[in-house]
PDB file of N, CA and C in Angstrom:
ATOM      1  N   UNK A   1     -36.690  13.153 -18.829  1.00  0.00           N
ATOM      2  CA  UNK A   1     -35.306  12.827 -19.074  1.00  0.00           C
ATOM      3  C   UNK A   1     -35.091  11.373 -18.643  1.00  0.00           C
ATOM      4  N   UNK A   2     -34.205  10.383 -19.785  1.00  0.00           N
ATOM      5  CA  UNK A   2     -34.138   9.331 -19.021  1.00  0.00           C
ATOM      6  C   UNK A   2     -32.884   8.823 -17.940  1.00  0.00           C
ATOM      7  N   UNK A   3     -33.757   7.758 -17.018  1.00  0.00           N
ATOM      8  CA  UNK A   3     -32.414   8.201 -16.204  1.00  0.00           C
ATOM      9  C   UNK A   3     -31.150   7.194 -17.293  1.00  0.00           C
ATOM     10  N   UNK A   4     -30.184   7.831 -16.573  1.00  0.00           N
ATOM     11  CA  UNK A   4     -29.284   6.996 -16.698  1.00  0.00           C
ATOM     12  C   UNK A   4     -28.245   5.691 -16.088  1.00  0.00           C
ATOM     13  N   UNK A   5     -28.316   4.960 -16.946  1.00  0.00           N
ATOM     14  CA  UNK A   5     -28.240   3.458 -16.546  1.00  0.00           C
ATOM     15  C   UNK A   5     -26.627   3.540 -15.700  1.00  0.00           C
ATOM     16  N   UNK A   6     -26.535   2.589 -14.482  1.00  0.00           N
ATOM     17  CA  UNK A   6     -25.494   2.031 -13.512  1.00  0.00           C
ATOM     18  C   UNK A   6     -24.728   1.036 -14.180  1.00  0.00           C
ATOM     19  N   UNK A   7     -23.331   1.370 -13.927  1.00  0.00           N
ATOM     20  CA  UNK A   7     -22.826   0.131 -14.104  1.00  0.00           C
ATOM     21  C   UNK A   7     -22.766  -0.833 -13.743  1.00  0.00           C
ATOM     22  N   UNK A   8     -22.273  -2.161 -13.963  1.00  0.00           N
ATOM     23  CA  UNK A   8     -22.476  -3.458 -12.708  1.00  0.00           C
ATOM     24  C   UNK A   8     -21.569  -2.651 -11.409  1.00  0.00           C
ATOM     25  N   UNK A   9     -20.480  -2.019 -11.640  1.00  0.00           N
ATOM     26  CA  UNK A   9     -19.679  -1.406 -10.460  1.00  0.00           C
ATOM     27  C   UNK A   9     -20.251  -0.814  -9.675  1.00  0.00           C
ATOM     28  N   UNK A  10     -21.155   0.168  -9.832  1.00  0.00           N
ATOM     29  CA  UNK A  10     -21.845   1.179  -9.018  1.00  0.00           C
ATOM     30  C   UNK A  10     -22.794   0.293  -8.415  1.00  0.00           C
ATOM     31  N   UNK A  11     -23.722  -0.146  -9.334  1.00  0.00           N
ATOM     32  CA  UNK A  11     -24.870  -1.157  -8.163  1.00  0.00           C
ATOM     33  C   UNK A  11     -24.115  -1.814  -7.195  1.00  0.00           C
ATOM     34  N   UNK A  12     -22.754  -2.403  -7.596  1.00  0.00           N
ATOM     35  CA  UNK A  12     -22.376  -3.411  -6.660  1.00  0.00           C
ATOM     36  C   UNK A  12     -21.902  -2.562  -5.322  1.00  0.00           C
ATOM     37  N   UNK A  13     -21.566  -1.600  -5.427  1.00  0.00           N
ATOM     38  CA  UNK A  13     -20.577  -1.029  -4.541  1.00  0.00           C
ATOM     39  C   UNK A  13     -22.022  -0.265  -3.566  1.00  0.00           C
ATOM     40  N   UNK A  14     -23.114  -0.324  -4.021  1.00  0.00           N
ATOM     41  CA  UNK A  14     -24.644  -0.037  -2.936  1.00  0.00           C
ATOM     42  C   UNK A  14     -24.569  -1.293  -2.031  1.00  0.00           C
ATOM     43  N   UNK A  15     -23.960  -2.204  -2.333  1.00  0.00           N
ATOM     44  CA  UNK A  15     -24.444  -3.377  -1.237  1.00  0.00           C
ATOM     45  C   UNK A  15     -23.521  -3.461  -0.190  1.00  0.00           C
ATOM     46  N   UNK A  16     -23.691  -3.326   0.538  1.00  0.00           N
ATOM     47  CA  UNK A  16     -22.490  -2.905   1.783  1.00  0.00           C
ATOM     48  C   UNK A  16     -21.545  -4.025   2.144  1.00  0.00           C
ATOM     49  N   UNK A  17     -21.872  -4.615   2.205  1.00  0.00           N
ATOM     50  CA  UNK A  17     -20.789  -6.275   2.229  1.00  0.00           C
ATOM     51  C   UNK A  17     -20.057  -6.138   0.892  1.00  0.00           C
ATOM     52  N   UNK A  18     -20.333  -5.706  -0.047  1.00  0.00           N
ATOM     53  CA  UNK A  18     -19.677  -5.523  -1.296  1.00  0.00           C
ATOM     54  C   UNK A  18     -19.007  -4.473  -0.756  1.00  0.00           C
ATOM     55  N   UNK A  19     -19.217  -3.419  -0.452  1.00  0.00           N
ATOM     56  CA  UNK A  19     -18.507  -1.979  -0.588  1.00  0.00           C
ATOM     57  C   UNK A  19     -17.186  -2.372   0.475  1.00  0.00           C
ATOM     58  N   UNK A  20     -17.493  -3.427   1.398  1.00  0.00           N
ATOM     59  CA  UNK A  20     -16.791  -3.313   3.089  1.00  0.00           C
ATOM     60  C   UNK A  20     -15.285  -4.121   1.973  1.00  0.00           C
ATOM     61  N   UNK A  21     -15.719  -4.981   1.638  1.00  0.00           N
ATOM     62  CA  UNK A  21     -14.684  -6.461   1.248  1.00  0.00           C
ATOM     63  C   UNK A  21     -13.703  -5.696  -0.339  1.00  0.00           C
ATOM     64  N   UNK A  22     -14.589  -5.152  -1.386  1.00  0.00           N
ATOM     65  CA  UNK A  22     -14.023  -3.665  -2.076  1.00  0.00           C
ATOM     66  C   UNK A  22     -12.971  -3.148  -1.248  1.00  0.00           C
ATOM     67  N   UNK A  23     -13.367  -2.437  -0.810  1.00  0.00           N
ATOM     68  CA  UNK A  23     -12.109  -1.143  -0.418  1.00  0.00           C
ATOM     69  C   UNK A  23     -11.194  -2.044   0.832  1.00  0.00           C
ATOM     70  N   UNK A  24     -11.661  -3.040   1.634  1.00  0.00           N
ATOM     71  CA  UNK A  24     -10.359  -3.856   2.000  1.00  0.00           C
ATOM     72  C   UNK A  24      -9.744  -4.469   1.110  1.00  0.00           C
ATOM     73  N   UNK A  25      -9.965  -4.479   0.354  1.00  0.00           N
ATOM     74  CA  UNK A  25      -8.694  -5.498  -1.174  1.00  0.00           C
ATOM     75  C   UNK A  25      -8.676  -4.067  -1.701  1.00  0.00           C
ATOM     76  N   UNK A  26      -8.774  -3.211  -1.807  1.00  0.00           N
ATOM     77  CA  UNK A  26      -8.379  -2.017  -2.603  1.00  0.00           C
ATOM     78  C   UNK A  26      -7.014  -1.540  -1.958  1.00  0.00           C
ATOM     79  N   UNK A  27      -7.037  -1.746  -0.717  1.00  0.00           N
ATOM     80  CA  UNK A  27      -6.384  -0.962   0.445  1.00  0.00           C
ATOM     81  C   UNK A  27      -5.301  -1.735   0.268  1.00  0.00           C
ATOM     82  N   UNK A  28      -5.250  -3.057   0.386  1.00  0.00           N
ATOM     83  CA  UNK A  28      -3.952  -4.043   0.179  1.00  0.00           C
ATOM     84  C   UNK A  28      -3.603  -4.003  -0.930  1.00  0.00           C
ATOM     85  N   UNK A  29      -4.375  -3.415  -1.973  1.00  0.00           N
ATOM     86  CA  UNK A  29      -3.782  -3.336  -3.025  1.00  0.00           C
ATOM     87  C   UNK A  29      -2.699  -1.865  -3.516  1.00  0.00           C
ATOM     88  N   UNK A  30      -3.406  -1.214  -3.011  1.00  0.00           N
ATOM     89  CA  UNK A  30      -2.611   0.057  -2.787  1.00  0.00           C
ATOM     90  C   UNK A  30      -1.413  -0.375  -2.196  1.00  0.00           C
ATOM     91  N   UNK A  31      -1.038  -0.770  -1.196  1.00  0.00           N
ATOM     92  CA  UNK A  31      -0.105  -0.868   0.084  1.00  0.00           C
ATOM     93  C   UNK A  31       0.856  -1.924  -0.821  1.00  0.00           C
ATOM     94  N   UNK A  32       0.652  -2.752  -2.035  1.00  0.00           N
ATOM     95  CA  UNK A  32       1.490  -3.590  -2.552  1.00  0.00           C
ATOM     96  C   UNK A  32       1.839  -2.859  -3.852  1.00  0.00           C
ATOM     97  N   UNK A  33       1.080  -2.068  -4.097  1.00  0.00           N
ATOM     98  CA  UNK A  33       1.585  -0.919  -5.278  1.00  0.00           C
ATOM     99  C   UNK A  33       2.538   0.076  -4.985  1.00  0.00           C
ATOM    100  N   UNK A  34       2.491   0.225  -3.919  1.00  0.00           N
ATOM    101  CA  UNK A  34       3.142   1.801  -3.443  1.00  0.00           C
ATOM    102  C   UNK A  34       4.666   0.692  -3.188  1.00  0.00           C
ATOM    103  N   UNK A  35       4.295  -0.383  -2.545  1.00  0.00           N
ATOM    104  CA  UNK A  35       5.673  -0.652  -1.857  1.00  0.00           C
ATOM    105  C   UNK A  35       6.244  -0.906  -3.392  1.00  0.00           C
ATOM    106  N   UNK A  36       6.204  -1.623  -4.045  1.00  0.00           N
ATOM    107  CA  UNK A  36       6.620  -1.885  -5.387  1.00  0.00           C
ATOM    108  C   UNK A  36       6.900  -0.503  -6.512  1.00  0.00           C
ATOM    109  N   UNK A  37       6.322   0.422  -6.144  1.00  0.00           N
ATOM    110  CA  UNK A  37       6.920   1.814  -6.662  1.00  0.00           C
ATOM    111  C   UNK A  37       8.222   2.481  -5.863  1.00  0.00           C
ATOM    112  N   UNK A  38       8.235   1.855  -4.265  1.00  0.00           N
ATOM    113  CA  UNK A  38       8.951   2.352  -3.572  1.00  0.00           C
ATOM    114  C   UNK A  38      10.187   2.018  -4.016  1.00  0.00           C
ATOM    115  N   UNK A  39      10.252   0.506  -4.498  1.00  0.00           N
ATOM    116  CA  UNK A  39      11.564  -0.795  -4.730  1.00  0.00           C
ATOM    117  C   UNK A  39      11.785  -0.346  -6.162  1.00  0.00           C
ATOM    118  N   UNK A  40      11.134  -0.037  -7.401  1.00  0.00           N
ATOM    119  CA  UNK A  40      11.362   0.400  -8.404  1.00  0.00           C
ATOM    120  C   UNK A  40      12.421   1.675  -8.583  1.00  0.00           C
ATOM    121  N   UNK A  41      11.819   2.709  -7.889  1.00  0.00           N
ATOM    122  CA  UNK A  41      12.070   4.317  -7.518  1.00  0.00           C
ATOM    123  C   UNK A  41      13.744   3.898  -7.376  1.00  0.00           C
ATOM    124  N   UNK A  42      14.373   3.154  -6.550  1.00  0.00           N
ATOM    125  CA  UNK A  42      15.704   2.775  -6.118  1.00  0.00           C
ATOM    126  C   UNK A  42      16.266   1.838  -7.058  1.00  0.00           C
ATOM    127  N   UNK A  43      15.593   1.483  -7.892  1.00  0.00           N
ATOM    128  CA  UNK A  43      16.318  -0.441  -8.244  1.00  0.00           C
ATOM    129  C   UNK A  43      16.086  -1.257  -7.208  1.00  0.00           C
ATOM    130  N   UNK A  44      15.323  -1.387  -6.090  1.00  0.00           N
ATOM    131  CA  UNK A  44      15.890  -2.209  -5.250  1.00  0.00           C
ATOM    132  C   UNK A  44      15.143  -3.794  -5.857  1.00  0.00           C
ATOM    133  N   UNK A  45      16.267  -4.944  -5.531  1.00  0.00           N
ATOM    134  CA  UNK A  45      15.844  -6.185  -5.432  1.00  0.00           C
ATOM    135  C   UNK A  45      15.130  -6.841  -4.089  1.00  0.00           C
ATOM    136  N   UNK A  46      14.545  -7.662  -4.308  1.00  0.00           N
ATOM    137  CA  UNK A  46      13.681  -7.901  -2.974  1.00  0.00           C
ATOM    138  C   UNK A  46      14.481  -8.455  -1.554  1.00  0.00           C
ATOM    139  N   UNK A  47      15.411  -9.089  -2.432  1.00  0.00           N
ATOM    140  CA  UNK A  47      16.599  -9.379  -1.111  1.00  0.00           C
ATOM    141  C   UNK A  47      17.791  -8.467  -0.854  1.00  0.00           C
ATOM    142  N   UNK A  48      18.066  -7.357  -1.560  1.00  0.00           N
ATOM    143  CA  UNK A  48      18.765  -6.217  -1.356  1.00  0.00           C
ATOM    144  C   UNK A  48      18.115  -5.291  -0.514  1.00  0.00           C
ATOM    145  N   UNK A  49      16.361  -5.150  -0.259  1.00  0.00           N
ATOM    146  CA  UNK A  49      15.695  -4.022   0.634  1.00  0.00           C
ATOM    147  C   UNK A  49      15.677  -5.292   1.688  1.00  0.00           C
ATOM    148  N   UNK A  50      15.376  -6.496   1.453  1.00  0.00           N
ATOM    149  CA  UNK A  50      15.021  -7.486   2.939  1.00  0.00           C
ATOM    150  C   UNK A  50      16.455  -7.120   3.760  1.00  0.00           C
ATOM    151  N   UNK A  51      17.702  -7.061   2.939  1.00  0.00           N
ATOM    152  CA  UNK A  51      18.687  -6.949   3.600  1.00  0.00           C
ATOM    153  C   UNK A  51      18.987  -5.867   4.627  1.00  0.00           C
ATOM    154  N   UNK A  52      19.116  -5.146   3.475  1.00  0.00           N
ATOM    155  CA  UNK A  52      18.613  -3.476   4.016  1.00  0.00           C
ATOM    156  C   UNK A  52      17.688  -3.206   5.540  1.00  0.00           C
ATOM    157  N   UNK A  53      16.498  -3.849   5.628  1.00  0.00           N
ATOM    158  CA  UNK A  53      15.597  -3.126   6.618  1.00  0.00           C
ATOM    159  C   UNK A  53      15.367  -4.404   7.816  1.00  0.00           C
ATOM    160  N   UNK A  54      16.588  -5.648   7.166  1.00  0.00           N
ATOM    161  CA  UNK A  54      16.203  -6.646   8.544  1.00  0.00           C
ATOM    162  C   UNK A  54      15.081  -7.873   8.395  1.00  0.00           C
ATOM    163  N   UNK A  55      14.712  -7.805   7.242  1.00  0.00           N
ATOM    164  CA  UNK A  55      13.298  -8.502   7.363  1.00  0.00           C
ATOM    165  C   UNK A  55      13.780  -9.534   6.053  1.00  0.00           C
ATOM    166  N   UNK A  56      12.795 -10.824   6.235  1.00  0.00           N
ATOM    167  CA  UNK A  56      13.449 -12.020   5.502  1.00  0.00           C
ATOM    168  C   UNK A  56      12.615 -11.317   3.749  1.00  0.00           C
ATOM    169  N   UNK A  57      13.408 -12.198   2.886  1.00  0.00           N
ATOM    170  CA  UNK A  57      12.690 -11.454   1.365  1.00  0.00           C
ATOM    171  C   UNK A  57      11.225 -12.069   1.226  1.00  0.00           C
ATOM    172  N   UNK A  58      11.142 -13.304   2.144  1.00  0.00           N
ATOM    173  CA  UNK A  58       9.803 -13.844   2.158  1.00  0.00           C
ATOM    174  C   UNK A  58       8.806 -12.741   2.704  1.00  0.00           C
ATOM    175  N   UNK A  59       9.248 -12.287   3.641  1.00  0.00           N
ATOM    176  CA  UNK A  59       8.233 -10.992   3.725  1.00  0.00           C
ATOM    177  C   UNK A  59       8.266  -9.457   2.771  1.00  0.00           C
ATOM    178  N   UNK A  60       9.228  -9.573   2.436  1.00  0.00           N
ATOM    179  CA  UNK A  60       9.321  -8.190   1.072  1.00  0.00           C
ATOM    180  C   UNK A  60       8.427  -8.512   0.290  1.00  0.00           C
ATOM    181  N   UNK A  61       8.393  -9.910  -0.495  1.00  0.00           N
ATOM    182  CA  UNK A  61       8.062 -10.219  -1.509  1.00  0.00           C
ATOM    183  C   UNK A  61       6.530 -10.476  -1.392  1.00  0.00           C
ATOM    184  N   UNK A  62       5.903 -11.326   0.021  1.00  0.00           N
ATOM    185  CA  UNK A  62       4.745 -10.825   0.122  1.00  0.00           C
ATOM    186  C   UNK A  62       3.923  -9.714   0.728  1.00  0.00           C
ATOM    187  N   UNK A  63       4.606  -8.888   1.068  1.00  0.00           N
ATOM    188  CA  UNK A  63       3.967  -7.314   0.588  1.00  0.00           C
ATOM    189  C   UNK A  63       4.120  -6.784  -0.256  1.00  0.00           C
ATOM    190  N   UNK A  64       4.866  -7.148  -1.392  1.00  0.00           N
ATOM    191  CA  UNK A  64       4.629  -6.746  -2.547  1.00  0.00           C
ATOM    192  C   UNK A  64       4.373  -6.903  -3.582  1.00  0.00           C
ATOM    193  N   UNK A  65       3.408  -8.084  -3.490  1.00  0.00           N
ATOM    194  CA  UNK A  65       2.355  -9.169  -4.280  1.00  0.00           C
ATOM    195  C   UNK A  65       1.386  -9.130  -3.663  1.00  0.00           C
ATOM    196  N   UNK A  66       1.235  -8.595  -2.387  1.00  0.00           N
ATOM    197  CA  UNK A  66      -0.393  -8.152  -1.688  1.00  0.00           C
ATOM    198  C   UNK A  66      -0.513  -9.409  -0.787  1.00  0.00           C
ATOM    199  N   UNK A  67       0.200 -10.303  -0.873  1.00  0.00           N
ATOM    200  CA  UNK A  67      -0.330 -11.796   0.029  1.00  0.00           C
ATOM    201  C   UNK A  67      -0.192 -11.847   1.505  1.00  0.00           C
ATOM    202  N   UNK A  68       0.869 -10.633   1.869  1.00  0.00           N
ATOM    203  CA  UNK A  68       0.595 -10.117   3.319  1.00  0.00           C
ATOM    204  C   UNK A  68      -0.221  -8.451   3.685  1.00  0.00           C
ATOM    205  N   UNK A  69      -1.330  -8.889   3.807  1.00  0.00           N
ATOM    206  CA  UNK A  69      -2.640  -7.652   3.584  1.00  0.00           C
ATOM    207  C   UNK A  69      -1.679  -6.764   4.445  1.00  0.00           C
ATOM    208  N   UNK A  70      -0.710  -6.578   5.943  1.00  0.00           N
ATOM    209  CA  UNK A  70      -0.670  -5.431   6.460  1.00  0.00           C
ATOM    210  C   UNK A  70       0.703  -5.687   6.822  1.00  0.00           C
ATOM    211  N   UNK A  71       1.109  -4.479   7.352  1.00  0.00           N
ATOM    212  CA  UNK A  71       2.509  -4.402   7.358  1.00  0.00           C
ATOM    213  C   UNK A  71       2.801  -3.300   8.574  1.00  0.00           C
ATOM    214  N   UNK A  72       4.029  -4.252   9.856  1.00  0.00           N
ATOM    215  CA  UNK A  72       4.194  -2.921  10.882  1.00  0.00           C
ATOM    216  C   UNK A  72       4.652  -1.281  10.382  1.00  0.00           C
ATOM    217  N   UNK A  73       4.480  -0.254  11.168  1.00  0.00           N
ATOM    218  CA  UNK A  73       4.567   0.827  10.879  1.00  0.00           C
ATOM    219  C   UNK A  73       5.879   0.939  11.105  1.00  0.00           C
ATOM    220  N   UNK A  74       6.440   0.368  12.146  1.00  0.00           N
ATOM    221  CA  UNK A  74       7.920   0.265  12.003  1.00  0.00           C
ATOM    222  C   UNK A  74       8.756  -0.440  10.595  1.00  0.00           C
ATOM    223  N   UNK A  75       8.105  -1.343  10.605  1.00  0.00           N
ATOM    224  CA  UNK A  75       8.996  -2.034   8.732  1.00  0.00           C
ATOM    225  C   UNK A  75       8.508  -1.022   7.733  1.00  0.00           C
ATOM    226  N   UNK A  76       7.546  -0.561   7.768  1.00  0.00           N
ATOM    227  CA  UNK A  76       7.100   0.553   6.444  1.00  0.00           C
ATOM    228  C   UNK A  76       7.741   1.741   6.541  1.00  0.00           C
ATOM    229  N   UNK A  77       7.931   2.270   7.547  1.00  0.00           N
ATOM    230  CA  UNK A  77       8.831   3.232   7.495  1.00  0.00           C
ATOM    231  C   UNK A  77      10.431   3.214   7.316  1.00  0.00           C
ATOM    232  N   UNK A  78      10.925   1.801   7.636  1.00  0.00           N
ATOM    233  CA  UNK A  78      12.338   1.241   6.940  1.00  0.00           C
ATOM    234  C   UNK A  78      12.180   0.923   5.849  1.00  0.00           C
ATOM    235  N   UNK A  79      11.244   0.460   5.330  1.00  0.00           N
ATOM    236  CA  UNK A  79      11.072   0.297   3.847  1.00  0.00           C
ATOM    237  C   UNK A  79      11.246   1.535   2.921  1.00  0.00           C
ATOM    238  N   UNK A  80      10.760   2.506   3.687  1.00  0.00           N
ATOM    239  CA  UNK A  80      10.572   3.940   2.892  1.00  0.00           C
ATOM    240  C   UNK A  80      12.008   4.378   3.078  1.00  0.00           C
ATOM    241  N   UNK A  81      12.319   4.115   3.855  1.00  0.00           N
ATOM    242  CA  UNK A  81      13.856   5.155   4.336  1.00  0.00           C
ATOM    243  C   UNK A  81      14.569   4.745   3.327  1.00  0.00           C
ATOM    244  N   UNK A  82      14.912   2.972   3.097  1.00  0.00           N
ATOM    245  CA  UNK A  82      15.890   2.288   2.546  1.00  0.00           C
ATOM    246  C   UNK A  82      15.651   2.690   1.129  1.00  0.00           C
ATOM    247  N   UNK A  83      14.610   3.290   0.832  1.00  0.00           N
ATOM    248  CA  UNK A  83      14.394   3.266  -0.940  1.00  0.00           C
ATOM    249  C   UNK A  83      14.388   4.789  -1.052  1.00  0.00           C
ATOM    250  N   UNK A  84      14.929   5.622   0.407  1.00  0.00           N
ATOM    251  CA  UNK A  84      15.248   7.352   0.053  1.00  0.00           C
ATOM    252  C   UNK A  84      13.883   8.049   0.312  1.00  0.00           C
ATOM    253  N   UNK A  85      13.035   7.477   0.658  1.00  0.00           N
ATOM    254  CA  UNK A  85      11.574   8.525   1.314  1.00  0.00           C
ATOM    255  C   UNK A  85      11.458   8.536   2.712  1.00  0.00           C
ATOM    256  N   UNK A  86      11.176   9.635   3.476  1.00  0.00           N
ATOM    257  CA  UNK A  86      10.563   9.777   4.064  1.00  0.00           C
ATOM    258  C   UNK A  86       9.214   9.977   4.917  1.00  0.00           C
ATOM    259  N   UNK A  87       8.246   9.957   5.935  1.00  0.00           N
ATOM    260  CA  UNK A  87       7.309   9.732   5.682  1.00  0.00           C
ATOM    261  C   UNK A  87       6.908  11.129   6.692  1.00  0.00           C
ATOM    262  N   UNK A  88       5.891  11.791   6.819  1.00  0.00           N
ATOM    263  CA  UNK A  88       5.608  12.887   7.177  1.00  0.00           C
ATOM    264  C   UNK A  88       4.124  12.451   7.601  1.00  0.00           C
ATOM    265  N   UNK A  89       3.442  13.345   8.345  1.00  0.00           N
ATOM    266  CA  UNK A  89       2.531  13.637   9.059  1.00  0.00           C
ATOM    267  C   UNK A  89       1.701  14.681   9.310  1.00  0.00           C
ATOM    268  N   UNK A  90       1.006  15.331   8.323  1.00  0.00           N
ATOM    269  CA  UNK A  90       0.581  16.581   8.828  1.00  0.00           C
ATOM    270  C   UNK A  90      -0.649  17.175   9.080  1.00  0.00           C
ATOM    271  N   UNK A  91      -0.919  18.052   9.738  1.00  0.00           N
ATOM    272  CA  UNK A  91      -2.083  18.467   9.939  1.00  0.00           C
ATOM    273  C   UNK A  91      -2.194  20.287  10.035  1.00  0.00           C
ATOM    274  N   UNK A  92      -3.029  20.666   9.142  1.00  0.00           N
ATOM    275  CA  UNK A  92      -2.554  21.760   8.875  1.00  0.00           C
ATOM    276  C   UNK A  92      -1.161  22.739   8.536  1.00  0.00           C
ATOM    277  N   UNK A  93      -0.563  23.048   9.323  1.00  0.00           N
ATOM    278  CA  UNK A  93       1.062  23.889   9.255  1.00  0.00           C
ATOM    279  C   UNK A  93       1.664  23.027  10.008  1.00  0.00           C
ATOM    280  N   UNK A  94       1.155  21.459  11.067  1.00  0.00           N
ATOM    281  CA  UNK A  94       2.140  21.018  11.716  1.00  0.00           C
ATOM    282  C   UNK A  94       2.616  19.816  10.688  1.00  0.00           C
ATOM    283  N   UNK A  95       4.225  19.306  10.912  1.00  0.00           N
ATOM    284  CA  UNK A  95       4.844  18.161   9.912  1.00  0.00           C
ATOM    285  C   UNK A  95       5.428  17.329  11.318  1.00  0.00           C
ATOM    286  N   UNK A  96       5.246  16.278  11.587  1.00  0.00           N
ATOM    287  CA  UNK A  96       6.179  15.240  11.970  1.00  0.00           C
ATOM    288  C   UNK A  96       6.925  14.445  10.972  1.00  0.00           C
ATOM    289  N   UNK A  97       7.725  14.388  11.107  1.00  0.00           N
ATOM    290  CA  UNK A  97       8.502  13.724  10.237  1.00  0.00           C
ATOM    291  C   UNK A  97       8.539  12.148  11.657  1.00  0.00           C
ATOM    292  N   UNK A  98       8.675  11.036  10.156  1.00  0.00           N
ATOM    293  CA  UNK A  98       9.096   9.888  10.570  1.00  0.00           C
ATOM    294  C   UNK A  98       9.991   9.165  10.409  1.00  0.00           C
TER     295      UNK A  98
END
């Protein structure tokens, strides 16, 4: 049987410096997707949630273009509130809510 051929993706993602630097830009990328689904979900404008949660739109706007890789757990969870989500915690049958 022959094998079957890798994509350039898969070989690349064997090289571990590839795989490490991958899924850290994956991760910021997620985290600027979600917030930007969060601001959509509401209408919100970037200086209507900056208003909202305290924080200048210079920082809304770069977390949600990815140009600020991380974001406190305290602003993400005002971020979530202000756009109507909550954020939960669970492990098995237990929920914290945040």
């Amino acid at each position: 049987m022959p094998k079957k051929a890798q994509s350039t993706f898969d070989r690349e993602m064997q090289n571990p410096a590839f795989r490490e630097q991958f899924e850290a830009a994956y991760t910021e990328l997620l985290l600027s997707e979600l917030i930007e689904e969060l601001m959509q979900s509401e209408n919100k404008s970037v200086r209507k949630l900056a208003k909202e949660v305290g924080l200048s739109p210079t920082v809304i706007q770069n977390l949600r273009s990815g140009e600020q890789e991380d974001v406190k757990l305290s602003n993400f969870i005002n971020i979530s509130h202000a756009c109507g989500f909550h954020i939960i915690l669970e492990k098995g049958k237990q929920r914290i809510h945040l």
